[in-house]
C-alpha atoms as a PDB file:
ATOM      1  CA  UNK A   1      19.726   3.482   4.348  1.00  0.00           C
ATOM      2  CA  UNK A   2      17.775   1.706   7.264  1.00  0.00           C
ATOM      3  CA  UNK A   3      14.741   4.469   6.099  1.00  0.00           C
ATOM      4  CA  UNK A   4      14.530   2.599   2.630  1.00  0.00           C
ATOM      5  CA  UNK A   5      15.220  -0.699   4.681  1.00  0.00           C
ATOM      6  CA  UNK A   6      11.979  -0.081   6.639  1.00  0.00           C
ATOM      7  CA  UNK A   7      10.004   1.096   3.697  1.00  0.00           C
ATOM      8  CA  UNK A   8      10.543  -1.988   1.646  1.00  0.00           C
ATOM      9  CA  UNK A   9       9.400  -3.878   4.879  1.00  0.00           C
ATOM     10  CA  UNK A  10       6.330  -2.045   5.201  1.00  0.00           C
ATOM     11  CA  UNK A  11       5.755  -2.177   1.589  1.00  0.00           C
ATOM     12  CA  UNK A  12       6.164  -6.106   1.769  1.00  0.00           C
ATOM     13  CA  UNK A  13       3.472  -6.016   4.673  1.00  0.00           C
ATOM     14  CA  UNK A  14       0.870  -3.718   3.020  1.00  0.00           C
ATOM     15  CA  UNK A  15       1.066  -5.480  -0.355  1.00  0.00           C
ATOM     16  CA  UNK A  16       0.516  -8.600   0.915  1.00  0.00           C
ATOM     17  CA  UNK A  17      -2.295  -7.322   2.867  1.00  0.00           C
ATOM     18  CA  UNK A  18      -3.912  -6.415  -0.026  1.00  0.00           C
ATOM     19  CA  UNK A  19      -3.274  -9.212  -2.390  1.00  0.00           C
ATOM     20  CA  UNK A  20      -5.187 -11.053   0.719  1.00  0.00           C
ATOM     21  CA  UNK A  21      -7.809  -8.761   0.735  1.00  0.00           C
ATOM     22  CA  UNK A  22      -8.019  -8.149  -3.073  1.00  0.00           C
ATOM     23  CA  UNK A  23     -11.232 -10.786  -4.698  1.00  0.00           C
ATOM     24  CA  UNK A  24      -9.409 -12.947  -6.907  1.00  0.00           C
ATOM     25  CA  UNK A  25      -6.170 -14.460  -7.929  1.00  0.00           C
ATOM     26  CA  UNK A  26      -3.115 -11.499  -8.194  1.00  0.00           C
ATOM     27  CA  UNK A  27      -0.131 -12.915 -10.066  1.00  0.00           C
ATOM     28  CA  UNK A  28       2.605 -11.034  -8.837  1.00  0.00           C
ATOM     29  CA  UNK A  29       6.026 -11.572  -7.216  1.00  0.00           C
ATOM     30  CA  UNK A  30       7.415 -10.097  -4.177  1.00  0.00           C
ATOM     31  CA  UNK A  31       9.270  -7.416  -5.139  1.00  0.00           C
ATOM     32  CA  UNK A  32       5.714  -6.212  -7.301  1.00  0.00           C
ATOM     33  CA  UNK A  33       3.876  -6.883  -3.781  1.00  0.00           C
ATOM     34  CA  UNK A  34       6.289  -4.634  -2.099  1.00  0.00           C
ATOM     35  CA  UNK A  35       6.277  -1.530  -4.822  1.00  0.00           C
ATOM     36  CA  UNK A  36       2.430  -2.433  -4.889  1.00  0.00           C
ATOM     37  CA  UNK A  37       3.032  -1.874  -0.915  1.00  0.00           C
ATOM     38  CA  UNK A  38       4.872   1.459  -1.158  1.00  0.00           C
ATOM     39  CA  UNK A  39       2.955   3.072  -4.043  1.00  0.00           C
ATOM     40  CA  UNK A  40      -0.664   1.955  -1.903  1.00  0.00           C
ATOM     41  CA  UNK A  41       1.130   3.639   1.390  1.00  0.00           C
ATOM     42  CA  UNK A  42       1.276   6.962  -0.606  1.00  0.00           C
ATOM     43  CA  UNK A  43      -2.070   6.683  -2.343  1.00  0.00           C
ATOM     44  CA  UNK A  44      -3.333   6.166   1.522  1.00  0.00           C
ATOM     45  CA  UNK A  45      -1.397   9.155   2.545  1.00  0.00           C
ATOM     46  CA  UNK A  46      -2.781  11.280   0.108  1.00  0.00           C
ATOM     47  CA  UNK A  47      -6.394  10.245   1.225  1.00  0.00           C
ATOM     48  CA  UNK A  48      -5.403  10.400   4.952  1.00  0.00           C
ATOM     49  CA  UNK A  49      -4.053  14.054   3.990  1.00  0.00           C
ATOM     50  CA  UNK A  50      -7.671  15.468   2.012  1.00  0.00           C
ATOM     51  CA  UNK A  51      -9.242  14.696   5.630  1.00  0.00           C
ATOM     52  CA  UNK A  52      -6.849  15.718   8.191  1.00  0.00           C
ATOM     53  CA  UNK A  53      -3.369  16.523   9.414  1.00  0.00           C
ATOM     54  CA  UNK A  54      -1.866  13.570  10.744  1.00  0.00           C
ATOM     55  CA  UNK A  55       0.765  12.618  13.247  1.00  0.00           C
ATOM     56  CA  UNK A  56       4.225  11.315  12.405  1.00  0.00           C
ATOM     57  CA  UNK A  57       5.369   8.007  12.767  1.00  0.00           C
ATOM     58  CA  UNK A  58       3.470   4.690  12.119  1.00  0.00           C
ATOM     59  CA  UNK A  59      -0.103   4.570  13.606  1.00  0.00           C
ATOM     60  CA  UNK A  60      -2.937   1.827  12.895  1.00  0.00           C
ATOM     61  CA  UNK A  61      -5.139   4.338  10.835  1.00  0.00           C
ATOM     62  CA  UNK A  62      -2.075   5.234   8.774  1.00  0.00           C
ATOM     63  CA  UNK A  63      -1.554   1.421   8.286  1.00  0.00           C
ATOM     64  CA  UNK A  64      -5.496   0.519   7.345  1.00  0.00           C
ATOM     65  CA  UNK A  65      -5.288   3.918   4.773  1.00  0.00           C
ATOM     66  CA  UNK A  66      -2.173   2.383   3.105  1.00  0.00           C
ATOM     67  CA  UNK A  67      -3.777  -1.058   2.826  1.00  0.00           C
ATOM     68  CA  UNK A  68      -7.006   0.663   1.355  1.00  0.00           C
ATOM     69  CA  UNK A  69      -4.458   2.893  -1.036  1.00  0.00           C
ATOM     70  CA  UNK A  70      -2.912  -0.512  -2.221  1.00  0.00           C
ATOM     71  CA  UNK A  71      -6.293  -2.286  -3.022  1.00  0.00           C
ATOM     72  CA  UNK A  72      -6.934   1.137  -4.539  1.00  0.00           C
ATOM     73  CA  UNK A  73      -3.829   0.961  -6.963  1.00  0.00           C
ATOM     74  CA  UNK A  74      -4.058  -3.134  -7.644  1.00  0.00           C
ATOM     75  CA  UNK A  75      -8.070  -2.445  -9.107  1.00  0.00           C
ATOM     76  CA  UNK A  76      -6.565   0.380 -10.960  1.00  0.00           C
ATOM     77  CA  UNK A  77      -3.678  -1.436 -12.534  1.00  0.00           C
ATOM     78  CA  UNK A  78      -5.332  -4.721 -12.791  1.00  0.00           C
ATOM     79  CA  UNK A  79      -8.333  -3.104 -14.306  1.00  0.00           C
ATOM     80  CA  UNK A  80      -7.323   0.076 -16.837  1.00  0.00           C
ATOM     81  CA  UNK A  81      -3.387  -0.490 -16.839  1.00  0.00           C
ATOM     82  CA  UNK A  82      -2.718  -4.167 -17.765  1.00  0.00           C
END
């Protein structure tokens, strides 16, 4: 339970990140900033994972891939989705 816990938290974080870094207003709430957050962290992953093998466990490159993945999957759903 505290694994879904953290993910939501993480999710929160990320999203926000990259509403911030996104050009341009982003109406959304904060539950769509946190599944924005979670479904960027494995967009990030899979990029991270077509370079190299990574290591477990939260690390700053892991974080910076995830906020890329979510600016990645806000264009994409802002742009060809909505």
């Amino acid at each position: 339970m505290m694994n879904f816990v953290w993910m939501v938290i993480v999710g929160l974080i990320v999203g926000a990140l990259a509403r911030f870094f996104y050009p341009g207003a982003v109406p959304m709430g904060w539950i769509g900033t946190a599944v924005l957050g979670v479904v960027g962290s494995l967009v990030g992953g899979f990029i991270g994972s077509l370079f190299s093998r990574g290591k477990a466990g939260i690390q700053p490159a892991g974080i910076a891939l995830s906020v890329i993945g979510a600016i990645v999957t806000l264009f994409v759903y802002l742009n060809f989705v909505k």
